[in-house]
PDB file of N, CA and C in Angstrom:
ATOM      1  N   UNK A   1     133.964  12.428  28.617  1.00  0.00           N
ATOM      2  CA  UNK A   1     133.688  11.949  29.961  1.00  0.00           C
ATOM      3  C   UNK A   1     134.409  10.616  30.158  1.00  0.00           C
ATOM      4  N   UNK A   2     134.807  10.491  31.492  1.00  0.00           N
ATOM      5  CA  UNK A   2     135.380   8.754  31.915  1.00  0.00           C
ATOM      6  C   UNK A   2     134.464   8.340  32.004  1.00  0.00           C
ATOM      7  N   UNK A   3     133.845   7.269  31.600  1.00  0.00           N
ATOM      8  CA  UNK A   3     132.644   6.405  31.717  1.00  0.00           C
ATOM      9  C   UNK A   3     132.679   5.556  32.867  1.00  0.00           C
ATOM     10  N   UNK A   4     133.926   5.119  33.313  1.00  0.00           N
ATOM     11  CA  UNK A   4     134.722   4.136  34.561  1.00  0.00           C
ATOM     12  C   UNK A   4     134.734   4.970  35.254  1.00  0.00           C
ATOM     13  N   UNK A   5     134.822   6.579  35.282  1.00  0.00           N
ATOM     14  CA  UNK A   5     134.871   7.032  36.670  1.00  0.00           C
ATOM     15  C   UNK A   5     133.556   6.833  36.789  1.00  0.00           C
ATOM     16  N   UNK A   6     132.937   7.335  36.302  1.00  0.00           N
ATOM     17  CA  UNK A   6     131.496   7.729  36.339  1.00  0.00           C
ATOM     18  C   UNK A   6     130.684   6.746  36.968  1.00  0.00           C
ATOM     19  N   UNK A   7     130.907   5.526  36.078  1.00  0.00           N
ATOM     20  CA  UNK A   7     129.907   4.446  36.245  1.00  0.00           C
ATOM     21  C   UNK A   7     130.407   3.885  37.967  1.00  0.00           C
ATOM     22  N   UNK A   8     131.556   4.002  38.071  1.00  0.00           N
ATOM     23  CA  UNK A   8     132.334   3.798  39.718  1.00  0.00           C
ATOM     24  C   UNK A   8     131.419   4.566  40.544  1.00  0.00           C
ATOM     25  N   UNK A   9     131.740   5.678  40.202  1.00  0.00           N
ATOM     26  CA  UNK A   9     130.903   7.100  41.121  1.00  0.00           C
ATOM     27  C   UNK A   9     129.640   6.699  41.713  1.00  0.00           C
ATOM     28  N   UNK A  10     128.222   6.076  40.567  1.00  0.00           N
ATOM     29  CA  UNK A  10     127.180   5.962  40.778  1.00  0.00           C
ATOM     30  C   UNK A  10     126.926   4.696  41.348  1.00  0.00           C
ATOM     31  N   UNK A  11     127.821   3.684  40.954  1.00  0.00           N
ATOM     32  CA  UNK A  11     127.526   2.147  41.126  1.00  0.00           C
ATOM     33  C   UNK A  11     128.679   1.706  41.851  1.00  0.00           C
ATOM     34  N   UNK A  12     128.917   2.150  43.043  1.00  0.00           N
ATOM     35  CA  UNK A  12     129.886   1.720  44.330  1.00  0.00           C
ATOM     36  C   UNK A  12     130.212   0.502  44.602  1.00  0.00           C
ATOM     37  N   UNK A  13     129.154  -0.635  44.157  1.00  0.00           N
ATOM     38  CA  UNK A  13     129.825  -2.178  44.291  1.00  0.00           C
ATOM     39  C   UNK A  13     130.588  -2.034  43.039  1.00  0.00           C
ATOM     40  N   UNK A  14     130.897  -1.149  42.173  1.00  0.00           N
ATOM     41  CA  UNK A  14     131.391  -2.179  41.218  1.00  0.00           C
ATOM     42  C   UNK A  14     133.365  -2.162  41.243  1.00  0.00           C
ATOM     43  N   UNK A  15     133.760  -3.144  40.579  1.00  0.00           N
ATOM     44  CA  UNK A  15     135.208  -3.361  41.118  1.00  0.00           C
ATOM     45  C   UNK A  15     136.024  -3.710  39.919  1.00  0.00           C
ATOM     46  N   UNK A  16     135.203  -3.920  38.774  1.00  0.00           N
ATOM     47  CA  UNK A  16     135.933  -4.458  37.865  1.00  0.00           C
ATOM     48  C   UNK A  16     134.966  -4.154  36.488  1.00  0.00           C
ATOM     49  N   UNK A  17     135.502  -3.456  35.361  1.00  0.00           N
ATOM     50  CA  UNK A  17     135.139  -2.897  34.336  1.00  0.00           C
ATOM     51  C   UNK A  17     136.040  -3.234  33.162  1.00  0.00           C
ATOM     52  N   UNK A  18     135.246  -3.734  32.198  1.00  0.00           N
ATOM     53  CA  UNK A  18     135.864  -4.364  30.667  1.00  0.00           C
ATOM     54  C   UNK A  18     134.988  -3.296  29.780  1.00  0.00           C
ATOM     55  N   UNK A  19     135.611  -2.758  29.005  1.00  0.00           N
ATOM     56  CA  UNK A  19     135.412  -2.015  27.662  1.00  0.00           C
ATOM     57  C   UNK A  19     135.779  -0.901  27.650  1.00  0.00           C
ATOM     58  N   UNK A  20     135.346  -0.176  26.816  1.00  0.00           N
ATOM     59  CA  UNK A  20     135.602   1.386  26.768  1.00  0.00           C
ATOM     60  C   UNK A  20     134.117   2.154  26.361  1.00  0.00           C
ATOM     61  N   UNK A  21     132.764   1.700  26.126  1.00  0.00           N
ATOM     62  CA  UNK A  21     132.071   3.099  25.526  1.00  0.00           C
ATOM     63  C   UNK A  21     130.783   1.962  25.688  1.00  0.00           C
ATOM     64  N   UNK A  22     129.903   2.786  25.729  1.00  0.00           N
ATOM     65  CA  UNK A  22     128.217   2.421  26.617  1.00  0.00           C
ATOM     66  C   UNK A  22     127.920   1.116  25.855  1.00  0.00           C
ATOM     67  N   UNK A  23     128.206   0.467  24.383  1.00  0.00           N
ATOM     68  CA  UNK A  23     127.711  -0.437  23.916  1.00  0.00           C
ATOM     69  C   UNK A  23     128.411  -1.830  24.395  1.00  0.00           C
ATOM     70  N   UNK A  24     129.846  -1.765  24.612  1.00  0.00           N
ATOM     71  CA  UNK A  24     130.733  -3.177  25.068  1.00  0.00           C
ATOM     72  C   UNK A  24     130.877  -3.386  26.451  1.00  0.00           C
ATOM     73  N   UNK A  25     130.695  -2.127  27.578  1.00  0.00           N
ATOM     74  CA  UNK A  25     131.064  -2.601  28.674  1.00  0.00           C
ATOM     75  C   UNK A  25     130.421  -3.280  29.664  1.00  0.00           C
ATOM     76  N   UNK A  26     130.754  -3.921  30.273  1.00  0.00           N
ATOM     77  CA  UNK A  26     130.263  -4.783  31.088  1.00  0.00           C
ATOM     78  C   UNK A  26     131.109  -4.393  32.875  1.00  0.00           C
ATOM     79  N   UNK A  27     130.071  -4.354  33.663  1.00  0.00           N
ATOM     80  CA  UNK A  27     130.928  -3.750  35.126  1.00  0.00           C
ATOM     81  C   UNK A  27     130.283  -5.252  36.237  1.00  0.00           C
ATOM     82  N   UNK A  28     131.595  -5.487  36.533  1.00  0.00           N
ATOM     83  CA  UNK A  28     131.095  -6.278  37.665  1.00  0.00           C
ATOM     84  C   UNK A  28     131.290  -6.201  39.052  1.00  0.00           C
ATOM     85  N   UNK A  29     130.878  -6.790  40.141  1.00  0.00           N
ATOM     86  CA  UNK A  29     130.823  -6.769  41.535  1.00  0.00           C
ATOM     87  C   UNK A  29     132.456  -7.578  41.864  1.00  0.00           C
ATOM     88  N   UNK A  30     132.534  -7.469  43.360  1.00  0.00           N
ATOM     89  CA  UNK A  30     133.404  -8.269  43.856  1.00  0.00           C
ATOM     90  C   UNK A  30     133.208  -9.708  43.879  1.00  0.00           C
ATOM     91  N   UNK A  31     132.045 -10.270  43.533  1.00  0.00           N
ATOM     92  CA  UNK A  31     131.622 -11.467  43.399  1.00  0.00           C
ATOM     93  C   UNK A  31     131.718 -11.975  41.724  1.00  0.00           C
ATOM     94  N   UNK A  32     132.092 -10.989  40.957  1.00  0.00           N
ATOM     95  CA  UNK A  32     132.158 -11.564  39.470  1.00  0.00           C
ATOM     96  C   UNK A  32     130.737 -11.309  39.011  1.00  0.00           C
ATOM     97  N   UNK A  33     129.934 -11.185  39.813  1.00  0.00           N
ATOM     98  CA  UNK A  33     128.508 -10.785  39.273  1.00  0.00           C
ATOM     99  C   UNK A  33     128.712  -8.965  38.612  1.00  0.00           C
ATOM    100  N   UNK A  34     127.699  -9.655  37.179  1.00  0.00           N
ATOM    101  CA  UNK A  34     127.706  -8.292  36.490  1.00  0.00           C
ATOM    102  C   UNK A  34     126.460  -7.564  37.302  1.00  0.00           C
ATOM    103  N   UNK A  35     127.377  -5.835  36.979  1.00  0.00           N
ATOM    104  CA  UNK A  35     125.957  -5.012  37.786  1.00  0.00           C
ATOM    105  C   UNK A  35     125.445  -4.753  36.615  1.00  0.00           C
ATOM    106  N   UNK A  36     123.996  -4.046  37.131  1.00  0.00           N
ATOM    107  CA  UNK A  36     123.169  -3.552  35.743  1.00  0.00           C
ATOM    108  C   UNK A  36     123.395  -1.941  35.725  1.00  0.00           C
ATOM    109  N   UNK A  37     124.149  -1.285  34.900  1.00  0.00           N
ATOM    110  CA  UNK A  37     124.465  -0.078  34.807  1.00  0.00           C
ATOM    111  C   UNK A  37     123.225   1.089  34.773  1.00  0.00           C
ATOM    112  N   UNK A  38     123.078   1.956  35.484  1.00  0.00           N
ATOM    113  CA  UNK A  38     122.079   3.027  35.236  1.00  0.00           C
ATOM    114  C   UNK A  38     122.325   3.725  34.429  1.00  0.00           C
ATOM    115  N   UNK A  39     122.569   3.653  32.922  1.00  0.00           N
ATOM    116  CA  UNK A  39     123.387   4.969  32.368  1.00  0.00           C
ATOM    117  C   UNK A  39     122.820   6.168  32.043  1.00  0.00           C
ATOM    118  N   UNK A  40     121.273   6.209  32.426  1.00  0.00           N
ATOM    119  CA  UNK A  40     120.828   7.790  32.402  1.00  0.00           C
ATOM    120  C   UNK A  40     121.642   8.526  33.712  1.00  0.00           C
ATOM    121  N   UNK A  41     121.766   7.623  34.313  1.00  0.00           N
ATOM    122  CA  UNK A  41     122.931   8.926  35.647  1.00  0.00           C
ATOM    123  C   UNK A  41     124.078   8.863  35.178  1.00  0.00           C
ATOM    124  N   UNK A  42     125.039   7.699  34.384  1.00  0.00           N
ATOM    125  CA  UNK A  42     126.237   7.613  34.244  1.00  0.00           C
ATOM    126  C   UNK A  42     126.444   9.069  33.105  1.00  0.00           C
ATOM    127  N   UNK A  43     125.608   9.224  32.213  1.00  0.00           N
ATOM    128  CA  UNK A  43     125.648   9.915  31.089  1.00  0.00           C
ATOM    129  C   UNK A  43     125.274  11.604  31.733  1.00  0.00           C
ATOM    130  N   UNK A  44     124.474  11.246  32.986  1.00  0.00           N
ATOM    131  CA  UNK A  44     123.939  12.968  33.295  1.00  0.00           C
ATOM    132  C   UNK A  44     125.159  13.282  34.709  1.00  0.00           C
ATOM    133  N   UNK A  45     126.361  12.294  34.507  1.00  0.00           N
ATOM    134  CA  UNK A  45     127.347  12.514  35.834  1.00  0.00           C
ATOM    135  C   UNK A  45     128.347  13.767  35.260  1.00  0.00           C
ATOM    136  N   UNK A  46     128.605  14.400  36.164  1.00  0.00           N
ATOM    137  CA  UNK A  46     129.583  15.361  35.728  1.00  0.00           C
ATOM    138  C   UNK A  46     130.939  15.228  36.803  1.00  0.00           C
ATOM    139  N   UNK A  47     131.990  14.703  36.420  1.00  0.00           N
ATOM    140  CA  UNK A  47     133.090  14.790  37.389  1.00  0.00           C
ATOM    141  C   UNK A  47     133.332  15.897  37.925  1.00  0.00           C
ATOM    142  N   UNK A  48     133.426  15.873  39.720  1.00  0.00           N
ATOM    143  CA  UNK A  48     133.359  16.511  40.617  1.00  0.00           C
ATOM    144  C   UNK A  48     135.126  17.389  40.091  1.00  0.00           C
ATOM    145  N   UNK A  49     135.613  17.021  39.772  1.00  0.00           N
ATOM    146  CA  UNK A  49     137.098  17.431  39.563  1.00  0.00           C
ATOM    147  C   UNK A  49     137.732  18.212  38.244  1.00  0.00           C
ATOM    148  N   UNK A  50     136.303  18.507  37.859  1.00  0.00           N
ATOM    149  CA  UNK A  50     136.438  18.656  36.264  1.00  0.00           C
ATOM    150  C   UNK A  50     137.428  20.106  36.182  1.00  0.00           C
ATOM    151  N   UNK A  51     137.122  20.697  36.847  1.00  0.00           N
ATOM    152  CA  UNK A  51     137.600  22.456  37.821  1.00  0.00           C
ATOM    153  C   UNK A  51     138.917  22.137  37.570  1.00  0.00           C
ATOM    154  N   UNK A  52     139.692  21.531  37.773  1.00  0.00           N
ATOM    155  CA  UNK A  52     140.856  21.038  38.066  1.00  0.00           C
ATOM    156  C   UNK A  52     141.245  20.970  37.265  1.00  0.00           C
ATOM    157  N   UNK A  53     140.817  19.931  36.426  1.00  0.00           N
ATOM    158  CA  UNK A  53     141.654  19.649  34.891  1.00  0.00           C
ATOM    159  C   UNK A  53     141.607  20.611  33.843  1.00  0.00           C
ATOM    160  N   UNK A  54     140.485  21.586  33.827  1.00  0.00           N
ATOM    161  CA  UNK A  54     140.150  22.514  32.857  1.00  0.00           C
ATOM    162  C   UNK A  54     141.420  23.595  33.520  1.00  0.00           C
ATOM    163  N   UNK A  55     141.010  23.950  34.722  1.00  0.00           N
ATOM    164  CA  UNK A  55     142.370  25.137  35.349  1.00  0.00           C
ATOM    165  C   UNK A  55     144.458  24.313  34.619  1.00  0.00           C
ATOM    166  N   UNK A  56     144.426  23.103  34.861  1.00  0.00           N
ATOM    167  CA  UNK A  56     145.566  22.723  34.644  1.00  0.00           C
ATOM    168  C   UNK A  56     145.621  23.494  33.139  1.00  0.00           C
ATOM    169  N   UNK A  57     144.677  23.002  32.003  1.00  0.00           N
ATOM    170  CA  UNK A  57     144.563  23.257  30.781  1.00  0.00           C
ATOM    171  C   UNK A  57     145.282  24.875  31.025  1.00  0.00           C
ATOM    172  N   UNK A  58     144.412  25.117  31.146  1.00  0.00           N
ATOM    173  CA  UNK A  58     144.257  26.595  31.443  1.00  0.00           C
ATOM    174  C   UNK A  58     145.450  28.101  31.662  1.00  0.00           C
ATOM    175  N   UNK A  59     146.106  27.281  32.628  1.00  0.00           N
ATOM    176  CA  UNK A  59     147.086  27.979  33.080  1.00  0.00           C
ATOM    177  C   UNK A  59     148.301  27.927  32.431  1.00  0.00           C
ATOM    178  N   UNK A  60     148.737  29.660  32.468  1.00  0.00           N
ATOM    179  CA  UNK A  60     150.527  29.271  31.865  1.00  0.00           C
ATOM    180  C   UNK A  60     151.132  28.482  32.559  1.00  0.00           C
ATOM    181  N   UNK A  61     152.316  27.858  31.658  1.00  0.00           N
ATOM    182  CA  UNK A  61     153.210  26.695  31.993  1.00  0.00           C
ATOM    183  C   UNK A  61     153.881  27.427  32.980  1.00  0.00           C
ATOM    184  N   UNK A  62     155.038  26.482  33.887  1.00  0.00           N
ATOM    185  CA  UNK A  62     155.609  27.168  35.040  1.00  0.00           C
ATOM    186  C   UNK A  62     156.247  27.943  34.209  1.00  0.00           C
ATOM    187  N   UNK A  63     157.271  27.480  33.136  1.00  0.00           N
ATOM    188  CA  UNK A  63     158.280  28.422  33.201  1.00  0.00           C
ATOM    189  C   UNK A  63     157.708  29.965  32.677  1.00  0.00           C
ATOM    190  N   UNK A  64     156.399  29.554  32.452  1.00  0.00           N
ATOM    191  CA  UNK A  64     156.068  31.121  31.560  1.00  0.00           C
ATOM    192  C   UNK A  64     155.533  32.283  33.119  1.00  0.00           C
ATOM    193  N   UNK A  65     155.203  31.279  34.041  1.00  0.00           N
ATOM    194  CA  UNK A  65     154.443  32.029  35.437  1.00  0.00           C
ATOM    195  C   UNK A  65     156.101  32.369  36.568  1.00  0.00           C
ATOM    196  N   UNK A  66     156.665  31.635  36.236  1.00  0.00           N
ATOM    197  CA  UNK A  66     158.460  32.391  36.698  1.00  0.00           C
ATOM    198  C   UNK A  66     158.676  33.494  35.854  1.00  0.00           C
ATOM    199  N   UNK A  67     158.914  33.268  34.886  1.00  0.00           N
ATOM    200  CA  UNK A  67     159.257  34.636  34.045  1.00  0.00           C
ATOM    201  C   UNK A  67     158.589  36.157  34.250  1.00  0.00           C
ATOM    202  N   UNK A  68     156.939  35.179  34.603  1.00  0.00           N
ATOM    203  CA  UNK A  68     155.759  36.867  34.790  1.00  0.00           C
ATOM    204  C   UNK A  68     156.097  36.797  36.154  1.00  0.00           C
ATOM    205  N   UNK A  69     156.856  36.052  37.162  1.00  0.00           N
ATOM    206  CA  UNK A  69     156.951  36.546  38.710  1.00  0.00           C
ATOM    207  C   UNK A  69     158.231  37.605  38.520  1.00  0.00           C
ATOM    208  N   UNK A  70     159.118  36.947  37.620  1.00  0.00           N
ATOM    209  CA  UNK A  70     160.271  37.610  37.352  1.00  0.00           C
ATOM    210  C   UNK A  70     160.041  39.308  36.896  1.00  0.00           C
ATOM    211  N   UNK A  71     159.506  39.603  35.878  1.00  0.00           N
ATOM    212  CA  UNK A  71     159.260  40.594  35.450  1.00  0.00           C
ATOM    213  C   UNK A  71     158.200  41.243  36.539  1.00  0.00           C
ATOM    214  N   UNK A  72     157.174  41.200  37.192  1.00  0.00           N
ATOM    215  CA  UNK A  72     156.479  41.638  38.092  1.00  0.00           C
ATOM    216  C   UNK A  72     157.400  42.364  38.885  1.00  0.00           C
ATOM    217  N   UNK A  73     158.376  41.611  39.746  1.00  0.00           N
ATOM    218  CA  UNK A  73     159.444  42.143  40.465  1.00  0.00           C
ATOM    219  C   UNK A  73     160.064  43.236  40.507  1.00  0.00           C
ATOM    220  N   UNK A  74     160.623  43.327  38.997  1.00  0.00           N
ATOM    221  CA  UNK A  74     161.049  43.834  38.032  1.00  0.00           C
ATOM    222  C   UNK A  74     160.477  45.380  37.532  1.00  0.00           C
ATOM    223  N   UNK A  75     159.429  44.955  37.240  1.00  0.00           N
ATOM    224  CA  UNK A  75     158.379  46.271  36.707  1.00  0.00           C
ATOM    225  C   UNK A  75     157.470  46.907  37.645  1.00  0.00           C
ATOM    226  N   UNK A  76     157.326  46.271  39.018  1.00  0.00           N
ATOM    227  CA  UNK A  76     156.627  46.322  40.253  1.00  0.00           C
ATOM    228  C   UNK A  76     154.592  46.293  39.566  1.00  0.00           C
ATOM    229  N   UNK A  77     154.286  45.027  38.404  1.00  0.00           N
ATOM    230  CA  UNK A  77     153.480  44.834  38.042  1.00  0.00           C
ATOM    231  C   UNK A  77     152.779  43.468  38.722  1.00  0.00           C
ATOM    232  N   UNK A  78     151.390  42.854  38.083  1.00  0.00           N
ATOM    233  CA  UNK A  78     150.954  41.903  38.319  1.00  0.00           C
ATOM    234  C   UNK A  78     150.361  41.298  37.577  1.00  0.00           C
ATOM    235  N   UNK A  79     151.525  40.682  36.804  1.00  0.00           N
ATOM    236  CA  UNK A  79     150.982  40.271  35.187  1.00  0.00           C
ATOM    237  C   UNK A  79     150.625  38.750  36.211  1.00  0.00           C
ATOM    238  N   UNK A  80     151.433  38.156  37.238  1.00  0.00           N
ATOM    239  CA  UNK A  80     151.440  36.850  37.430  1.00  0.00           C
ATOM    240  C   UNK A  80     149.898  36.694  37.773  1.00  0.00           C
ATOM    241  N   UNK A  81     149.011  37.497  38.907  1.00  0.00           N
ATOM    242  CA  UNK A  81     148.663  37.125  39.795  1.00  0.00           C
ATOM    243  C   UNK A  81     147.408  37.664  38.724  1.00  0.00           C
ATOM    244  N   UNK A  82     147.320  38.059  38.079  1.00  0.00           N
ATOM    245  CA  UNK A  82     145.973  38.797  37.431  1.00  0.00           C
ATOM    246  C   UNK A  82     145.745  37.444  36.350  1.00  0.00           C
ATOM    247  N   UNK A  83     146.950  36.430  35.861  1.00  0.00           N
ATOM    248  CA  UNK A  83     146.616  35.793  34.713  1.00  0.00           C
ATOM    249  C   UNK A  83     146.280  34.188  36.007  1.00  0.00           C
ATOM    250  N   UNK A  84     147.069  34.312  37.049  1.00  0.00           N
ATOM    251  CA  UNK A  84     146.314  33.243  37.554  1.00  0.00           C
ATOM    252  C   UNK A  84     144.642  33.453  38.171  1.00  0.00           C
ATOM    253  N   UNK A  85     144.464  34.507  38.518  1.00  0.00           N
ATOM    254  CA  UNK A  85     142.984  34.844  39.078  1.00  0.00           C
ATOM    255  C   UNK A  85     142.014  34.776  37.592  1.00  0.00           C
ATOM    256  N   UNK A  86     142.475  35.336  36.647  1.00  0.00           N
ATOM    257  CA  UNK A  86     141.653  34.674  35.359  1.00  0.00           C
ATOM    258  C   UNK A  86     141.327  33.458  35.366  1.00  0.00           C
ATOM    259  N   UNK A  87     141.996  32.747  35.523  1.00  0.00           N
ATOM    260  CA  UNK A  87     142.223  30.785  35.600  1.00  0.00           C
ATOM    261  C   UNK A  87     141.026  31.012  36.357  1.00  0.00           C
ATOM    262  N   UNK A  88     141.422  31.222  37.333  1.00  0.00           N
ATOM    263  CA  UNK A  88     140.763  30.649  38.904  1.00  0.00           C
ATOM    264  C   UNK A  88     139.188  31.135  38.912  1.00  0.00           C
ATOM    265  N   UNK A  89     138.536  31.971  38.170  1.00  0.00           N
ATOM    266  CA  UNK A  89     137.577  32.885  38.175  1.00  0.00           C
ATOM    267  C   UNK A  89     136.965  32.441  37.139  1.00  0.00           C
ATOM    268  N   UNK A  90     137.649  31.778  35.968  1.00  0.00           N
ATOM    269  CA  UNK A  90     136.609  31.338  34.766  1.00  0.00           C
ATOM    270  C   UNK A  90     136.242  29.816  34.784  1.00  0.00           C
ATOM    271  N   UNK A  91     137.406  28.932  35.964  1.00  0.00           N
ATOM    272  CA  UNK A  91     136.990  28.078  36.453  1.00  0.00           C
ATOM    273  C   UNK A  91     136.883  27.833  37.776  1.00  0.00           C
ATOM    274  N   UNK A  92     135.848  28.334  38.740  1.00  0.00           N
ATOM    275  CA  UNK A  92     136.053  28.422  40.082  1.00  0.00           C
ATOM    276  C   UNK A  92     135.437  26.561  40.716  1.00  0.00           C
ATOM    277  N   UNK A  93     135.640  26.569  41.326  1.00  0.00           N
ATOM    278  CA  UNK A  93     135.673  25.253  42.502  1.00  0.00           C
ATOM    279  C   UNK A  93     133.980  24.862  42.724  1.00  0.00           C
ATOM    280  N   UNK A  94     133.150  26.177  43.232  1.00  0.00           N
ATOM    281  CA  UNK A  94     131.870  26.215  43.264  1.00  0.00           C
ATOM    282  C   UNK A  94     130.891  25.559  41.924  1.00  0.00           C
ATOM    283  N   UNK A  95     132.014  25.967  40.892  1.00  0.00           N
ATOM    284  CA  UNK A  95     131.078  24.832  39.324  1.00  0.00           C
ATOM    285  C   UNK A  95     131.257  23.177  39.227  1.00  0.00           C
ATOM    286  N   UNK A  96     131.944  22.859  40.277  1.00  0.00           N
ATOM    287  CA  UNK A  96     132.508  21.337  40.026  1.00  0.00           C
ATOM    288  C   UNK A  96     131.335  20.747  40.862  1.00  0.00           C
TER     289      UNK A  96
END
């Protein structure tokens, strides 16, 4: 998890973040005032975008999804469109 997105997400004044992991960081306001972190929400946050990055993971590289457009063409198949709807179906938008 980003802890900086996270802790951003829940705690909207904050503007400025030093550390990396729940024991060193410290988040402060636009005033230099430190906020007091909630981290039972920071820790139970799930990035809204997570869909996204898992599908990037996910998916063949371009040149491998040219090649299956190529051959599709080719073979009058749908290797392309069946391996992107896998993607899209094991990570749909509605789980984010």
């Amino acid at each position: 998890m980003d802890l900086h997105k996270a802790i951003r997400a829940i705690h909207s004044s904050v503007v400025t973040i030093i550390g990396n992991n729940q024991n060193n960081i410290i988040a402060k306001d636009n005033n230099e005032n430190e906020v007091i972190i909630d981290w039972t929400q920071v820790n139970a946050w799930t990035n809204p975008d997570q869909y996204k990055i898992d599908r990037e993971e996910a998916y063949p590289s371009i040149q491998e999804q040219l090649d299956m457009q190529y051959w599709d063409k080719i073979n009058g198949t749908n290797n392309w469109q069946d391996a992107i709807n896998a993607v899209k179906n094991k990570y749909p938008k509605e789980n984010s």
